[in-house]
Protein backbone atom coordinates (compact mmCIF):
# COMPACT_ATOMS: atom_id res chain seq x y z
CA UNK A 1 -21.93 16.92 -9.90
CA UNK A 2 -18.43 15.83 -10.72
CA UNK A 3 -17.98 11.81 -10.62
CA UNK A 4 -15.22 10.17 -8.67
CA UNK A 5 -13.47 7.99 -11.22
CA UNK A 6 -10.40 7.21 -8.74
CA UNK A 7 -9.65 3.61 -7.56
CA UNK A 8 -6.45 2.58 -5.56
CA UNK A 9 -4.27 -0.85 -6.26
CA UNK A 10 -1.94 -1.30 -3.53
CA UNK A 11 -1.36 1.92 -2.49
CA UNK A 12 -0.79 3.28 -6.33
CA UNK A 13 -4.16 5.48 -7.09
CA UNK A 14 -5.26 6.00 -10.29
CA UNK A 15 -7.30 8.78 -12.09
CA UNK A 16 -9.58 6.22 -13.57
CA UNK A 17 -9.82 2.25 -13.34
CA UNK A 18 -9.22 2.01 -17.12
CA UNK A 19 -6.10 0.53 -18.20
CA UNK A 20 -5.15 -0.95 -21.72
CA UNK A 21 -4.30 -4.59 -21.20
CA UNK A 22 -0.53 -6.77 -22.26
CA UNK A 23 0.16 -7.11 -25.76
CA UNK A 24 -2.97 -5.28 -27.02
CA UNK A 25 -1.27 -1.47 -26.15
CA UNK A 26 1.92 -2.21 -26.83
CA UNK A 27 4.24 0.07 -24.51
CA UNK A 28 1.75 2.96 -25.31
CA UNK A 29 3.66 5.60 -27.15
CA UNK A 30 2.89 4.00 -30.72
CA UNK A 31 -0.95 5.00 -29.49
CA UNK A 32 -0.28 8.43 -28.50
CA UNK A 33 -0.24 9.38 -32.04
CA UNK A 34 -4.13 8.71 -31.68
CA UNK A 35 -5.08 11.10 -28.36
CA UNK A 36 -3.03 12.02 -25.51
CA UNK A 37 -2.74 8.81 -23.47
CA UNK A 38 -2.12 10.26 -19.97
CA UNK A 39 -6.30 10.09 -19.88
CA UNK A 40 -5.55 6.73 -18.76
CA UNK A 41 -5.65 5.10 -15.72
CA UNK A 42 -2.15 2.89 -16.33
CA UNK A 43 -1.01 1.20 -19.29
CA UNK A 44 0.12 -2.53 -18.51
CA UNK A 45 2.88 -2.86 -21.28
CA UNK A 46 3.71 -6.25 -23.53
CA UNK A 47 4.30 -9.42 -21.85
CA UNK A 48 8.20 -9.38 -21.49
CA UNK A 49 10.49 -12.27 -21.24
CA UNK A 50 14.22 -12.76 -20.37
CA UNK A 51 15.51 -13.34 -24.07
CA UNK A 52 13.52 -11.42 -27.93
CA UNK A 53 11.15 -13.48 -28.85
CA UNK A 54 9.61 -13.21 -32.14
CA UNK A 55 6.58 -15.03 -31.08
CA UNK A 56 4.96 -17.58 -32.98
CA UNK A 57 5.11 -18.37 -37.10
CA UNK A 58 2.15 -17.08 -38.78
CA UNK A 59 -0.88 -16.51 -39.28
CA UNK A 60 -1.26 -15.98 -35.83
CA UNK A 61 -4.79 -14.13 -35.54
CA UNK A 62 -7.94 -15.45 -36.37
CA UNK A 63 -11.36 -13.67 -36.55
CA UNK A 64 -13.94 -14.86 -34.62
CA UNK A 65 -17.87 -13.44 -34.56
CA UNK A 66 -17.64 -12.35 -31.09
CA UNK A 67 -13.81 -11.53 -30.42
CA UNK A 68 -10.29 -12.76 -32.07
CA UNK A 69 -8.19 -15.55 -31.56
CA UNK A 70 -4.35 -15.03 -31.39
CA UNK A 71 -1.37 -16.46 -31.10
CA UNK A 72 1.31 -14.08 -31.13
CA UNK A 73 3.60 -15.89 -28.88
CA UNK A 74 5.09 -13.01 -26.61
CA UNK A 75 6.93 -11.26 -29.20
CA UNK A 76 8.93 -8.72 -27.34
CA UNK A 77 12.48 -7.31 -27.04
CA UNK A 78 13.79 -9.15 -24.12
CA UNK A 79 14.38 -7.73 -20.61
CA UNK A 80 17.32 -5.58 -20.99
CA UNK A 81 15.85 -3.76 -24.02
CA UNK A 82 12.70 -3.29 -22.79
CA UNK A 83 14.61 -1.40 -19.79
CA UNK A 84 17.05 0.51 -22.10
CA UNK A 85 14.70 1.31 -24.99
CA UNK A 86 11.13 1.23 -24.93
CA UNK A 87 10.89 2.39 -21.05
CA UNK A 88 12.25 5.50 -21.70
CA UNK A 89 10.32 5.88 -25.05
CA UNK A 90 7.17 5.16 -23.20
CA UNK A 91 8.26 7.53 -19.89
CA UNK A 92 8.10 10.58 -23.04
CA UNK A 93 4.65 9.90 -23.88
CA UNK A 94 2.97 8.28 -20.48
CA UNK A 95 3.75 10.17 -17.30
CA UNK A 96 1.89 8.39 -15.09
CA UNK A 97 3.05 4.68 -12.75
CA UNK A 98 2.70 1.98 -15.34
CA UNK A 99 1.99 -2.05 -14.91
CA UNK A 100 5.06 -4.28 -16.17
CA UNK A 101 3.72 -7.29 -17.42
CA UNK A 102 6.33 -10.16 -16.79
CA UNK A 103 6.59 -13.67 -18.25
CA UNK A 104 8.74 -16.26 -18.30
CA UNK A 105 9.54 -20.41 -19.01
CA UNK A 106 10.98 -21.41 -15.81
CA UNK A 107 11.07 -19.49 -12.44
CA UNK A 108 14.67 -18.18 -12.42
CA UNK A 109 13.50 -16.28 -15.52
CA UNK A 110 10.65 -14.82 -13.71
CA UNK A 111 12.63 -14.01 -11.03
CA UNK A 112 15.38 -12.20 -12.67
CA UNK A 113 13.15 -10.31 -15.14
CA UNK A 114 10.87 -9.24 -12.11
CA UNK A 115 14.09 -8.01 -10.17
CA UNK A 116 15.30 -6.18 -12.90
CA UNK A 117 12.12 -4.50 -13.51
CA UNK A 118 11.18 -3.71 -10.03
CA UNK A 119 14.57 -1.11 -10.12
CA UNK A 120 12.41 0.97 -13.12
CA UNK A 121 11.00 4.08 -10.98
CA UNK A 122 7.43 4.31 -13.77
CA UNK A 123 6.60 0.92 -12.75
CA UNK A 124 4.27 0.85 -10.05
CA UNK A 125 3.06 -2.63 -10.37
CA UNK A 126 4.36 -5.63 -11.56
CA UNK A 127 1.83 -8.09 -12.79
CA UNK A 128 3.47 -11.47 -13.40
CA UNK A 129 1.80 -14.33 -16.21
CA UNK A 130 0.91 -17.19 -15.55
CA UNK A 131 -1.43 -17.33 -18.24
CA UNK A 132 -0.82 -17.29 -21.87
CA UNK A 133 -2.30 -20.29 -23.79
CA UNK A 134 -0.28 -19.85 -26.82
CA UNK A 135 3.60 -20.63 -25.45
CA UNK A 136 4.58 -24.06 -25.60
CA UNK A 137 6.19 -25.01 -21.86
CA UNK A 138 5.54 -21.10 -20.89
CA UNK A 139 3.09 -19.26 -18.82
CA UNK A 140 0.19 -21.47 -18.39
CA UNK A 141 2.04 -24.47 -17.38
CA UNK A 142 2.57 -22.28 -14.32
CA UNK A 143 -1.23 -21.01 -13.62
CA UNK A 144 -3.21 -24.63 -14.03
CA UNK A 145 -1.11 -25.34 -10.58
CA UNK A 146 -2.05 -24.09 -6.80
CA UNK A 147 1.05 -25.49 -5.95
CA UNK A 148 3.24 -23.93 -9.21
CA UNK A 149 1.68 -20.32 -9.04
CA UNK A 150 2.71 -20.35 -5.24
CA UNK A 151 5.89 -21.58 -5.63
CA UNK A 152 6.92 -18.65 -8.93
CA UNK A 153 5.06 -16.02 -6.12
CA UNK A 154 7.21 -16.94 -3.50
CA UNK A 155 10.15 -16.49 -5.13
CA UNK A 156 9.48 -13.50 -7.32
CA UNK A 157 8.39 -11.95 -3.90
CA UNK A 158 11.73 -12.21 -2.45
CA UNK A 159 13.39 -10.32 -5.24
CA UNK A 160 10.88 -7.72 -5.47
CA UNK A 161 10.10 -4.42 -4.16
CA UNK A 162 6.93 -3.12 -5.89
CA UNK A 163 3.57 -4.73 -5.48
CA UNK A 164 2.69 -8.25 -7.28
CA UNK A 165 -0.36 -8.97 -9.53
CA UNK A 166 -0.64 -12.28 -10.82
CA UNK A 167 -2.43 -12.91 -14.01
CA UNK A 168 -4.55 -15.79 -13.86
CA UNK A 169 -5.49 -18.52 -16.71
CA UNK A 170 -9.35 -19.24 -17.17
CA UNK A 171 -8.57 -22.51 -18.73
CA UNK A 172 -8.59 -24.34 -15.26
CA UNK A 173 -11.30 -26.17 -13.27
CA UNK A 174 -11.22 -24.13 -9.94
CA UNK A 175 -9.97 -20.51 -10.05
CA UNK A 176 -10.73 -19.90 -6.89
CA UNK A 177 -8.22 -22.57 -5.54
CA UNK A 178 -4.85 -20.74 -7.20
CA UNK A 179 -6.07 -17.32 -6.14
CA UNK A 180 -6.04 -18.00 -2.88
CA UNK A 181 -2.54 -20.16 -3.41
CA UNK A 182 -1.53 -16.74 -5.32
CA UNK A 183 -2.63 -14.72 -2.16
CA UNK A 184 -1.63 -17.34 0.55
CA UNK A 185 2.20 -17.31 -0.72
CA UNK A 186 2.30 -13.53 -0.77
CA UNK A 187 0.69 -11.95 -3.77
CA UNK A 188 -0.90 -8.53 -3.54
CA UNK A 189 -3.53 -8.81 -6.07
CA UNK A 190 -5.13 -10.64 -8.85
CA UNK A 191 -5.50 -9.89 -12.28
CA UNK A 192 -7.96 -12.34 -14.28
CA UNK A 193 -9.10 -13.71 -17.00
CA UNK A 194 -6.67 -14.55 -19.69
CA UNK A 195 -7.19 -15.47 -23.16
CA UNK A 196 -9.61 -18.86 -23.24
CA UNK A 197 -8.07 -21.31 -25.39
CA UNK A 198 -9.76 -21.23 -28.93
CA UNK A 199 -9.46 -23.01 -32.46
CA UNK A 200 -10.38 -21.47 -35.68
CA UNK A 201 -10.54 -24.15 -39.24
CA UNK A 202 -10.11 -22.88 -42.26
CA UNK A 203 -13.24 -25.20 -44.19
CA UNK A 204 -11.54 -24.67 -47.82
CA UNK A 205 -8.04 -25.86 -46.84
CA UNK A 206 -9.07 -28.51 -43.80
CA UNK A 207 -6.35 -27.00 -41.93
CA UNK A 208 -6.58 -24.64 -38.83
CA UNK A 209 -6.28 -20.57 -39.44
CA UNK A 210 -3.56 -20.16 -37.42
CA UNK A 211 0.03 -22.08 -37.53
CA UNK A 212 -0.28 -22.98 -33.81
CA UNK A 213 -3.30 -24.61 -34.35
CA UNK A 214 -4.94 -23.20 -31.09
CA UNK A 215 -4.79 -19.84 -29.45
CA UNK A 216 -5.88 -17.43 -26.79
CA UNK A 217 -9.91 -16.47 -27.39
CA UNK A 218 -10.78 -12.91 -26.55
CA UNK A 219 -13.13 -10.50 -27.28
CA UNK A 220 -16.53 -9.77 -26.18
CA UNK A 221 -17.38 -13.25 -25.93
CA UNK A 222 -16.03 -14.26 -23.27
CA UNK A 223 -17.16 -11.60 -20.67
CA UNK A 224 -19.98 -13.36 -19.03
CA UNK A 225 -16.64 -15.98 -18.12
CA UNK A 226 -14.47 -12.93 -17.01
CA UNK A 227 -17.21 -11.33 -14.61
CA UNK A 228 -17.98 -14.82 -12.89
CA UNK A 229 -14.30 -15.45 -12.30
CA UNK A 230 -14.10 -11.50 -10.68
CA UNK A 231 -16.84 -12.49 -8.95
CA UNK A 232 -15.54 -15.33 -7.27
CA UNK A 233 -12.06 -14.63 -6.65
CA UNK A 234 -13.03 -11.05 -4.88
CA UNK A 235 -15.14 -13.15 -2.70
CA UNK A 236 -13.41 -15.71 -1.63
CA UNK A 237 -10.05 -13.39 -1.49
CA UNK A 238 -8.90 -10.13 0.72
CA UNK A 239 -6.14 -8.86 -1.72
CA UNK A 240 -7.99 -6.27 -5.09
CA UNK A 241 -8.78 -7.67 -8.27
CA UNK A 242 -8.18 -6.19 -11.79
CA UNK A 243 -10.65 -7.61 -14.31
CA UNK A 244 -10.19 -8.35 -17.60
CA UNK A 245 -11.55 -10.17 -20.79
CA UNK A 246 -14.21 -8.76 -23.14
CA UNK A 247 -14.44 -5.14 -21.67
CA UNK A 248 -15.78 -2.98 -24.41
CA UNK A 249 -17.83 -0.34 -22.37
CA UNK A 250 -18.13 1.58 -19.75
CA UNK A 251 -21.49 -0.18 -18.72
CA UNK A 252 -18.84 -3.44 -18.95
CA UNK A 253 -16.28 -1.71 -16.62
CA UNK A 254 -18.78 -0.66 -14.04
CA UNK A 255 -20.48 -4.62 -14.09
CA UNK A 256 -16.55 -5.92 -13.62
CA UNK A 257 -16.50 -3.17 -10.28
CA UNK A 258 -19.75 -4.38 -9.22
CA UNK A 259 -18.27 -8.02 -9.69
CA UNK A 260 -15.41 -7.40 -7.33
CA UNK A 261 -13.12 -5.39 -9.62
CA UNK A 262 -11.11 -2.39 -8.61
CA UNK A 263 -9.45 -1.65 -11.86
CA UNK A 264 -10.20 -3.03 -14.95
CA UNK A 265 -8.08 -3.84 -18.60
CA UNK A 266 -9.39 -3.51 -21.91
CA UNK A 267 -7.79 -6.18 -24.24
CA UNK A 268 -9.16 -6.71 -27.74
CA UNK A 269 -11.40 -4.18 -28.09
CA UNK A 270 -8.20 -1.67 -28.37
CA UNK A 271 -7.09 -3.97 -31.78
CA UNK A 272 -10.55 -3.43 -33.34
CA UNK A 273 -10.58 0.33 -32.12
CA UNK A 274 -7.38 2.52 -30.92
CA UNK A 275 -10.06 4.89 -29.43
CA UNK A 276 -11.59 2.41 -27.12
CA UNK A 277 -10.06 3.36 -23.92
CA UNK A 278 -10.41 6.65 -24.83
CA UNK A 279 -14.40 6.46 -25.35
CA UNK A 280 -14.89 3.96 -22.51
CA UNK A 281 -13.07 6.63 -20.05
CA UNK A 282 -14.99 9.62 -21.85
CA UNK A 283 -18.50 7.68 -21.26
CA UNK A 284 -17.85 6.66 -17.82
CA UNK A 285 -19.49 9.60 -15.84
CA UNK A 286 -22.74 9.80 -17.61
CA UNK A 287 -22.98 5.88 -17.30
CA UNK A 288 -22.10 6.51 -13.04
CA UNK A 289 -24.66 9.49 -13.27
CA UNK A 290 -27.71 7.42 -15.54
CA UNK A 291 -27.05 4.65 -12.50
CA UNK A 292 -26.90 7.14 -9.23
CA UNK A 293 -22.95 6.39 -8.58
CA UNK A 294 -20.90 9.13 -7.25
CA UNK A 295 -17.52 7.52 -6.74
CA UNK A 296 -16.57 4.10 -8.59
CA UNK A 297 -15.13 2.80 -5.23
CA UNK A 298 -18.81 2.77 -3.55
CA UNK A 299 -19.84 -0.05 -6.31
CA UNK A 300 -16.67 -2.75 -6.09
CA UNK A 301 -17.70 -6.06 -5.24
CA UNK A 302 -21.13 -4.59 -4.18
CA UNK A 303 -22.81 -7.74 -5.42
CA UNK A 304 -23.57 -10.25 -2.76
């Protein structure tokens, strides 16, 4: 029997619910040297600000026993070259609706890099970030706030066209509470978790590992924290869910669907192995057969 591997986000269906998460895929077409990357579900592409970035001073990655901590600092291109270069680069390679991942350091910035994105015809989704731990005065100082991630949805919304994600932070006391101020001022989904916010010390020098002292922990580690957060967001929200943080299998994708997930991204694993969303997609069938599921769609947020 053939397994139904299908989900739907917002009215944008893909062919699988596996899709490489920001800043560990890059825009996608560096990969498809590996395998053929249309096997994917989406690709969400590098967190992408108004101005190039080069990100933080290094080191900026730290190994940790169970998963990495970075703190690459959204290096990316800027808005406009994003649009004009690696868009059309990736559109060669990928022919399938992508995720734009936006971010930004004040909410004018969001807005006009989520305006100017939602005019690309590949993107299907944009998924905006309120998340990353390792930006001074960026992201994150957005997502700790009900009141902050409602007020950057609200006005991203206006300007926008295409559906809106927002990327949560787990580094907050109740994630429930700006979900449902994500949903309540107009998002129409949720992605979560984040990078947790990690420290690394280097025990010969006395000094941290990485020049920005602290960074963004991923990695298997912290899936236990991802599926909770799925779980309670799906429940106590109506709008779909894309999980994230520590995915490494396809026994980890199906737990994040039984969670509450409908689509899930794969984050660090991809830096340890370029074949990971490859193998995870490839083992996905046999795991749905060994556990009696015939369509991934019967099994999201089938946990009471």
């Amino acid at each position: 029997m053939e397994r139904d591997m299908k989900v739907t986000l917002s009215g944008v269906t893909l062919d699988n619910p596996v899709i490489p998460a920001s800043g560990c895929f890059g825009y996608g077409y560096g990969m498809s040297e590996f395998y053929d990357i249309n096997i994917l579900g989406s690709i969400s592409f590098k967190g992408t600000t108004r101005e190039a970035r080069y990100g933080n001073p290094l080191p900026r990655v730290a190994e940790c026993s169970a998963g990495m901590i970075n703190a690459v600092g959204l290096q990316n291109p800027g808005i406009d070259a994003v649009i004009s270069e690696e868009l059309p680069k990736m559109r060669e390679k990928f022919h399938k609706p992508i995720i734009a991942n936006i971010s930004g350091f004040s909410i004018d910035e969001y807005v006009e890099c989520c305006r100017k994105i939602d005019s690309q015809e590949q993107v299907a989704i944009i998924e905006l970030n309120v998340s990353c731990p390792n930006v001074h005065g960026g992201g994150m100082s957005f997502g700790t706030s009900p009141n902050s991630v409602a007020e950057v949805v609200r006005a991203v919304k206006k300007v926008i066209t295409k559906p809106l994600y927002v990327k949560l932070t787990p580094n907050v006391t109740d994630i429930v509470a700006i979900a449902k101020a994500a949903e309540e001022a107009g998002a129409d989904g949720i992605c979560l978790i984040n990078t947790m916010l990690g420290m690394r010390i280097d025990t010969r020098t006395r000094r941290p590992i990485i020049a920005n002292k602290m960074g963004g922990f991923s990695g298997a580690a912290v899936f236990p924290v991802a599926v909770r957060m799925v779980y309670q967001v799906s429940k106590a929200c109506s709008i779909p869910v894309i999980g994230c943080g520590g995915v490494e299998t396809a026994a980890d994708v199906i737990e994040m669907m039984m969670a509450g997930a409908t689509a899930v991204e794969v984050g660090a694993a991809n830096l340890r192995n370029p074949y990971a969303c490859k193998e995870i997609i490839e083992a996905l069938p046999k795991e749905m057969e060994r556990l009696g599921i015939e369509r991934l769609t019967d099994i999201i947020g089938i946990v009471e």
